[in-house]
Every structure is written in C-alpha cells, then in structure tokens.
C-alpha atoms as a PDB file:
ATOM      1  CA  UNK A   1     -26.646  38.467  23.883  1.00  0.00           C
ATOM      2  CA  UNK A   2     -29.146  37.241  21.375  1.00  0.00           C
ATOM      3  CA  UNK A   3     -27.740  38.865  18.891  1.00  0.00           C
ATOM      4  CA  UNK A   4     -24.164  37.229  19.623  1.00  0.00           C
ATOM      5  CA  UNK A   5     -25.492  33.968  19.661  1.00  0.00           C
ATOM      6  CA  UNK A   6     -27.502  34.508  16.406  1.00  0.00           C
ATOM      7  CA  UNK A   7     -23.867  35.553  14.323  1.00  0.00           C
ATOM      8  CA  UNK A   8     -22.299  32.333  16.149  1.00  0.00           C
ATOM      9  CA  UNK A   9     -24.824  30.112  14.964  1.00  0.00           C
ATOM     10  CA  UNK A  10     -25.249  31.972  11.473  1.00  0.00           C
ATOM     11  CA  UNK A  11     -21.538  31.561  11.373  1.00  0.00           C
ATOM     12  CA  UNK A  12     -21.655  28.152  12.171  1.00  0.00           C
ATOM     13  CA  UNK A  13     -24.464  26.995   9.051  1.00  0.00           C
ATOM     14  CA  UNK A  14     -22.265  29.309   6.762  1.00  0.00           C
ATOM     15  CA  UNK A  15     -18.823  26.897   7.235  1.00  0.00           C
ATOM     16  CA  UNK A  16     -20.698  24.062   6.788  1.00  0.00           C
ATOM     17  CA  UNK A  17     -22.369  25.085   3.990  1.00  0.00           C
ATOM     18  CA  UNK A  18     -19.024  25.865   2.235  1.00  0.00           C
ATOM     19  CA  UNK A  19     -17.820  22.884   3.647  1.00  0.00           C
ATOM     20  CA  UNK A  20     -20.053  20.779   2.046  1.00  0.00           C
ATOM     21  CA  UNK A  21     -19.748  22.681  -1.299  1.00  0.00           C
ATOM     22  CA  UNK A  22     -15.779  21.951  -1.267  1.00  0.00           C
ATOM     23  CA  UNK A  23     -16.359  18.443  -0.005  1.00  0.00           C
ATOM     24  CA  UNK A  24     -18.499  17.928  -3.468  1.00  0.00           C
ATOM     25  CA  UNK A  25     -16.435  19.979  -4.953  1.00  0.00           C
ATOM     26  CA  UNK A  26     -13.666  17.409  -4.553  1.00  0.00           C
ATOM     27  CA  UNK A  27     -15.291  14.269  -5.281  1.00  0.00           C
ATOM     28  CA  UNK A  28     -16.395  15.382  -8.368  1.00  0.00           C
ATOM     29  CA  UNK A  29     -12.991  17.707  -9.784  1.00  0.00           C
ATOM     30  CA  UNK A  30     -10.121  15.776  -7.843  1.00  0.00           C
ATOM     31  CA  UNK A  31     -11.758  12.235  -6.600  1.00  0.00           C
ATOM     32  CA  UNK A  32      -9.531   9.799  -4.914  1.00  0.00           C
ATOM     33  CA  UNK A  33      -8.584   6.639  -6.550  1.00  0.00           C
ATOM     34  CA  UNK A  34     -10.153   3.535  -4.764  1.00  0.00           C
ATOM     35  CA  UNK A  35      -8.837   0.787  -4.159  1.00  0.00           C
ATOM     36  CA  UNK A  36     -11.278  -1.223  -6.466  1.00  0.00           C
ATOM     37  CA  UNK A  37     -10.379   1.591  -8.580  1.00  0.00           C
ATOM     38  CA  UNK A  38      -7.107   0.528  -9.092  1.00  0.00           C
ATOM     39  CA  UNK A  39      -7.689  -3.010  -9.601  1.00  0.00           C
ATOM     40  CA  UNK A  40      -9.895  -2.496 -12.552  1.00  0.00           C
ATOM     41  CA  UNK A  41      -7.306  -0.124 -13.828  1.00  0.00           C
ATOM     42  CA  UNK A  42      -4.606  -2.331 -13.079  1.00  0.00           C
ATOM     43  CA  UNK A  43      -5.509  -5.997 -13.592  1.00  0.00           C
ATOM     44  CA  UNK A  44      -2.548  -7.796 -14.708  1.00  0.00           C
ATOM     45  CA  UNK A  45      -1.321  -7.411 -11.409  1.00  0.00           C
ATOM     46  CA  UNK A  46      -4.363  -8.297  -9.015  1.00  0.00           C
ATOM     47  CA  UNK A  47      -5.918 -12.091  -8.435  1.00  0.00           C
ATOM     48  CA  UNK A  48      -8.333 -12.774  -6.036  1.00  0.00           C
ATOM     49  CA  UNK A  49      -7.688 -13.682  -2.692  1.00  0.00           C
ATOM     50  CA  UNK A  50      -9.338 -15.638   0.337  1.00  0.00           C
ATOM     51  CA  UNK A  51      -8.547 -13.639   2.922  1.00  0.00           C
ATOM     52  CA  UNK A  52      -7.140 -10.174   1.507  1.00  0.00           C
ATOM     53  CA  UNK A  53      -9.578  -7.958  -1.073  1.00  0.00           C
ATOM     54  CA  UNK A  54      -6.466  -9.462  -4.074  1.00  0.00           C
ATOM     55  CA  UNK A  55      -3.307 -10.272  -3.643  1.00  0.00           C
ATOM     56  CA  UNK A  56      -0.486  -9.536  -6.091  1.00  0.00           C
ATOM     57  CA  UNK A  57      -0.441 -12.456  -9.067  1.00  0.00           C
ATOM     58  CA  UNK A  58       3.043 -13.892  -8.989  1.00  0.00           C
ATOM     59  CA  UNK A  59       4.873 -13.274 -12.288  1.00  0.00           C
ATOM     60  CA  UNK A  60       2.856 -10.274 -13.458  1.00  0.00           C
ATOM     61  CA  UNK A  61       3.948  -6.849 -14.727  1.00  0.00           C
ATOM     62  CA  UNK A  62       2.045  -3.239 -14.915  1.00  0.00           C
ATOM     63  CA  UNK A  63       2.448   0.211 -15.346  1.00  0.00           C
ATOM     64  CA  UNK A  64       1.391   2.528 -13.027  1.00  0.00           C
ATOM     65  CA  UNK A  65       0.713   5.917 -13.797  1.00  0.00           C
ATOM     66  CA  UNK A  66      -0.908   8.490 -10.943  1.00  0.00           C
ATOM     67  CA  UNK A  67      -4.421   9.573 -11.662  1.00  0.00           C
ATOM     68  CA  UNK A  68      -2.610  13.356 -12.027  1.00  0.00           C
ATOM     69  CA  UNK A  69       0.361  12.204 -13.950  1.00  0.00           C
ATOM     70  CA  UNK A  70       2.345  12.583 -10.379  1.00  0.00           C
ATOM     71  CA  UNK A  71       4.296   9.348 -11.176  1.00  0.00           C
ATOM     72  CA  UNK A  72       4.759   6.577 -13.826  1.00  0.00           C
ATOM     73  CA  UNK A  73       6.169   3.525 -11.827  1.00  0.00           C
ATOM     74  CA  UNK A  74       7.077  -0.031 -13.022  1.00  0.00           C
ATOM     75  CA  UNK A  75       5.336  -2.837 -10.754  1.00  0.00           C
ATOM     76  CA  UNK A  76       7.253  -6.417 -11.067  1.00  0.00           C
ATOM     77  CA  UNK A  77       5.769  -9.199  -8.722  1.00  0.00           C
ATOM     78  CA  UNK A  78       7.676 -12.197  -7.665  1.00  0.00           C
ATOM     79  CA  UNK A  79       6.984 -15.810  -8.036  1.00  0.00           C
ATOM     80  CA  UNK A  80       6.294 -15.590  -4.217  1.00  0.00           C
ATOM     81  CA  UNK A  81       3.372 -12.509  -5.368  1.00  0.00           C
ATOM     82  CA  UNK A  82       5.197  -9.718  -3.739  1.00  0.00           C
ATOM     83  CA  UNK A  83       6.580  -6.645  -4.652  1.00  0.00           C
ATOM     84  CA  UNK A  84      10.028  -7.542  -4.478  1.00  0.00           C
ATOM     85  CA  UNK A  85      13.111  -8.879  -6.551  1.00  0.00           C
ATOM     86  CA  UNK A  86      13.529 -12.613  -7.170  1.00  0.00           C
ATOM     87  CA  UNK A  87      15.252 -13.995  -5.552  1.00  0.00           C
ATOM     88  CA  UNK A  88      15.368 -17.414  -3.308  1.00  0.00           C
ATOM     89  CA  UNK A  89      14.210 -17.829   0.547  1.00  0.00           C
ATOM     90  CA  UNK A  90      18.113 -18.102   1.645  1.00  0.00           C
ATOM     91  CA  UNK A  91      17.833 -19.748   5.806  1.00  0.00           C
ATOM     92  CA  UNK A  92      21.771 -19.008   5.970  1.00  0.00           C
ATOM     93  CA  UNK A  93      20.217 -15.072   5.902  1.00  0.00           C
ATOM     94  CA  UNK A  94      18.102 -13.240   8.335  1.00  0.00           C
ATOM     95  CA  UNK A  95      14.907 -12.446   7.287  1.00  0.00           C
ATOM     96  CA  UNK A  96      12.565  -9.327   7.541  1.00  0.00           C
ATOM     97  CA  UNK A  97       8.866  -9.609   6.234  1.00  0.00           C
ATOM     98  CA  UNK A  98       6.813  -6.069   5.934  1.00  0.00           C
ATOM     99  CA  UNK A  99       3.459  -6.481   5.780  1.00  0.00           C
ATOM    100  CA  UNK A 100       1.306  -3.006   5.258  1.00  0.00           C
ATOM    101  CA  UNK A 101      -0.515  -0.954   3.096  1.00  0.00           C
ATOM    102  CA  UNK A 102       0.273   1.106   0.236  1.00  0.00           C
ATOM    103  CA  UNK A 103       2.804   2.969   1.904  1.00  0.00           C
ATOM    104  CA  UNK A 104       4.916  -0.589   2.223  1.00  0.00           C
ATOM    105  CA  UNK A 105       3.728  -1.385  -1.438  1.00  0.00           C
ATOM    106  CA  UNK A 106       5.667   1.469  -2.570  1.00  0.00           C
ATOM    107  CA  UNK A 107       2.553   3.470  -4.104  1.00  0.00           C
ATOM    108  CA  UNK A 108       4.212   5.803  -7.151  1.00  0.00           C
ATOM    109  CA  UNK A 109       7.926   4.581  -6.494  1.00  0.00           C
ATOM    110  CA  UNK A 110      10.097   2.167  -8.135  1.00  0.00           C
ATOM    111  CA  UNK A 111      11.013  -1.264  -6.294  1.00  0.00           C
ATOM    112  CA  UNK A 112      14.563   0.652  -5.583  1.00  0.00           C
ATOM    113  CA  UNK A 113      12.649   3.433  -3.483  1.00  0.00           C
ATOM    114  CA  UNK A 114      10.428   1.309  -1.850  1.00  0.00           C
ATOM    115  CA  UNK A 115      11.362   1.590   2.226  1.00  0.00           C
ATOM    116  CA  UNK A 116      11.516  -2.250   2.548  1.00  0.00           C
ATOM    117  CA  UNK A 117      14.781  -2.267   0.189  1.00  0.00           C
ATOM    118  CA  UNK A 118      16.231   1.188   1.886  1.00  0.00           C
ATOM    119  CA  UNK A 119      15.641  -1.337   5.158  1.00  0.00           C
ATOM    120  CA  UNK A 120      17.223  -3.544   3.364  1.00  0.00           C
ATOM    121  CA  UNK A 121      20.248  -1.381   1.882  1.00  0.00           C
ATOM    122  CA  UNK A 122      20.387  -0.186   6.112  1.00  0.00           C
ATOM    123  CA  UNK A 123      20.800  -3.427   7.504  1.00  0.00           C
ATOM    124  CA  UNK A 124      23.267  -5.075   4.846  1.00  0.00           C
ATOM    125  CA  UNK A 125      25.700  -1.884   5.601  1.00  0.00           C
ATOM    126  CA  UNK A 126      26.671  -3.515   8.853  1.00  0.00           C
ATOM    127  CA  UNK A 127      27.838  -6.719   7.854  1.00  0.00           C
ATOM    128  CA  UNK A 128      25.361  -8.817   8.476  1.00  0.00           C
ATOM    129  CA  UNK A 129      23.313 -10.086   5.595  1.00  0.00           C
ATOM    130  CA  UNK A 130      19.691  -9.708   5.728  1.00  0.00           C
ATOM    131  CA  UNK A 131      16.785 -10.117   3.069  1.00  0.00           C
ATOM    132  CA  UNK A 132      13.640  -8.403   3.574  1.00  0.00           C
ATOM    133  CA  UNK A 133      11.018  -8.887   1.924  1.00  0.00           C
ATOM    134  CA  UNK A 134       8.007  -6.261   0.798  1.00  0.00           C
ATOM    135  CA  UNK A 135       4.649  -7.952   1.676  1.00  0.00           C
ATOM    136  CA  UNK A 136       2.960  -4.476   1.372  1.00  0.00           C
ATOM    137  CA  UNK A 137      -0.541  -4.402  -0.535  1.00  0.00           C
ATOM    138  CA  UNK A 138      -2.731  -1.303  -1.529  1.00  0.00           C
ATOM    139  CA  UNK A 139      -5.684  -1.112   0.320  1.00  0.00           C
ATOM    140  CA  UNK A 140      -5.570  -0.029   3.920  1.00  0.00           C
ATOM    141  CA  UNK A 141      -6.946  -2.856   4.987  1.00  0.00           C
ATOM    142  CA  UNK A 142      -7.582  -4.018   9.085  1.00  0.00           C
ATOM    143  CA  UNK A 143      -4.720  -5.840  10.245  1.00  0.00           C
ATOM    144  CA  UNK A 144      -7.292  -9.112  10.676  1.00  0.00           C
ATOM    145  CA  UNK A 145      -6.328 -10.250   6.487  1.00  0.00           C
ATOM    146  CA  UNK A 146      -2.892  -9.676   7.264  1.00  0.00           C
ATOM    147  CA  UNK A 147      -3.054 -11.895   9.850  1.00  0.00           C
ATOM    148  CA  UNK A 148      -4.739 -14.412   7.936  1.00  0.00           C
ATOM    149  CA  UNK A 149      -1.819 -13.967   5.115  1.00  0.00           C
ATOM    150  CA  UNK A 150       0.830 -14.005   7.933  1.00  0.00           C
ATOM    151  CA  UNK A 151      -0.805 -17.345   9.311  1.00  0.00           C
ATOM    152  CA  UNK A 152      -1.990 -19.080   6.037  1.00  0.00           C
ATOM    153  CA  UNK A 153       1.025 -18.718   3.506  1.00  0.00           C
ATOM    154  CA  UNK A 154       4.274 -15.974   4.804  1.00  0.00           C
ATOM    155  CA  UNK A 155       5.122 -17.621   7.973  1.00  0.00           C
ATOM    156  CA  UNK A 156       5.356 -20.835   6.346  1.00  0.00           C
ATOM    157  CA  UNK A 157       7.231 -19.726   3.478  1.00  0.00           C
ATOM    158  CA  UNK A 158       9.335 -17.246   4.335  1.00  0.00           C
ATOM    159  CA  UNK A 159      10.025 -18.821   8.129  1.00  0.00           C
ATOM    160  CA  UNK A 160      10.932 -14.470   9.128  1.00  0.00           C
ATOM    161  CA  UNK A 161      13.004 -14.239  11.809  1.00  0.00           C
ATOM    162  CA  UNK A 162      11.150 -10.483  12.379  1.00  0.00           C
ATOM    163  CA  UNK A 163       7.741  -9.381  10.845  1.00  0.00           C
END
C-alpha cells in the first residue's frame, strides 16, 4: 500500500513538473498577444476611453496582421468609432447593437466576415430591413464598461431597438 501511494504521489510531482515546463515553455516560444499588446502595436486605431481600457478612434485605419502570420485583416472605424460601414442611424430601420469582445470585433476577419454583418445579411433576407451595428472591442472585458458605453453614448445614439 505504501508503495502504491508513493508511485501516485511521485506521479503526481512528475505532471506538474512537466506541466510547468510546457506552461514556460509557451510564454516564452508562442506567448499570447495582450490586449495592451495590441494597442501599442496598433495605435492608429485605439484612443483612450473613460469607461472601456480604449475605444476605437472614429475615422482611423490599420492593418492587422496575426502575431503567426495567421491573418492580415483591414480594420476601418466609423465616424460613430465602431467597426462597421458608414453609414447613417436610419429610425425608419430596425436596429441591432452587438456589444462584445473580440469575437464581435471580428479578430483576424474582414468587416464582410464579421458575425454582426452575417446577422445582418440573415435578417435583411426576410424583408424586413434591419441595420446592425458591430460595437465589439478586443479585450474581454467585464460586462460593467459595456454597460457604462451602453448607458453613456450607444443608447443615446443609436436609440437600438435590440442590444
């Protein structure tokens, strides 16, 4: 019995060694890109914000390219400071505002590919018009600062009939 318990715990300091070793490993061959990361790699897009780590600067224009040459993406912002086409607030249309993370942002894809203007292409195909509109930002961020951009400036401006 001791000498079962002895391989299970031997086992046990030997997988997280390794673990450890492929967890460095990682960081230092394959790190992720940050978030701050990006910004400094990426400024002509990024202002500050007061309730959001940045917020897209209305007007501006980048290139992205992934840190492992995985995609090479055009970024266009607004005059509104989203991700999206411009184009006016229209009231005679229904509108949709996303709010999210990178994953709404459209990380590595073109505007075209983001899945706020496939929601978009859905909802047109029916008849009715709608314009939705991609408030996605990188970050991951709580949902608290999207509350506070949701209250402070999209509500008002864009008057959504869904968020």
């Amino acid at each position: 019995m001791k000498e079962v318990f002895k391989n299970i715990l031997l086992f046990i300091g030997a997988a997280l060694v390794i673990l450890l070793i492929l967890e460095f490993a990682f960081r230092i061959f394959m790190p992720q890109v940050t978030y701050s990361e990006a910004k400094r790699n990426f400024p002509k897009i990024w202002q500050p914000s007061d309730y959001l780590p940045a917020t897209l600067k209305p007007n501006a224009e980048d290139t992205h390219i992934g840190p492992y040459g995985d995609f090479n993406v055009t970024i266009k912002v607004n005059s509104y400071g989203l991700r999206d086409y411009e184009r006016p607030v229209n009231m005679a249309l229904n509108r949709v505002l996303v709010v999210g993370d990178s994953l709404t942002f459209g990380q590595g894809v073109e505007m075209n590919e983001t899945f706020s203007k496939q929601l978009e292409n859905m909802l047109n195909k029916n008849g009715i018009r709608y314009r939705v509109f991609n408030a996605g930002n990188t970050g991951g961020e709580s949902p608290a600062p999207y509350y506070l951009y949701l209250k402070n400036y999209a509500v008002e401006k864009f008057k959504p009939n869904v968020i």
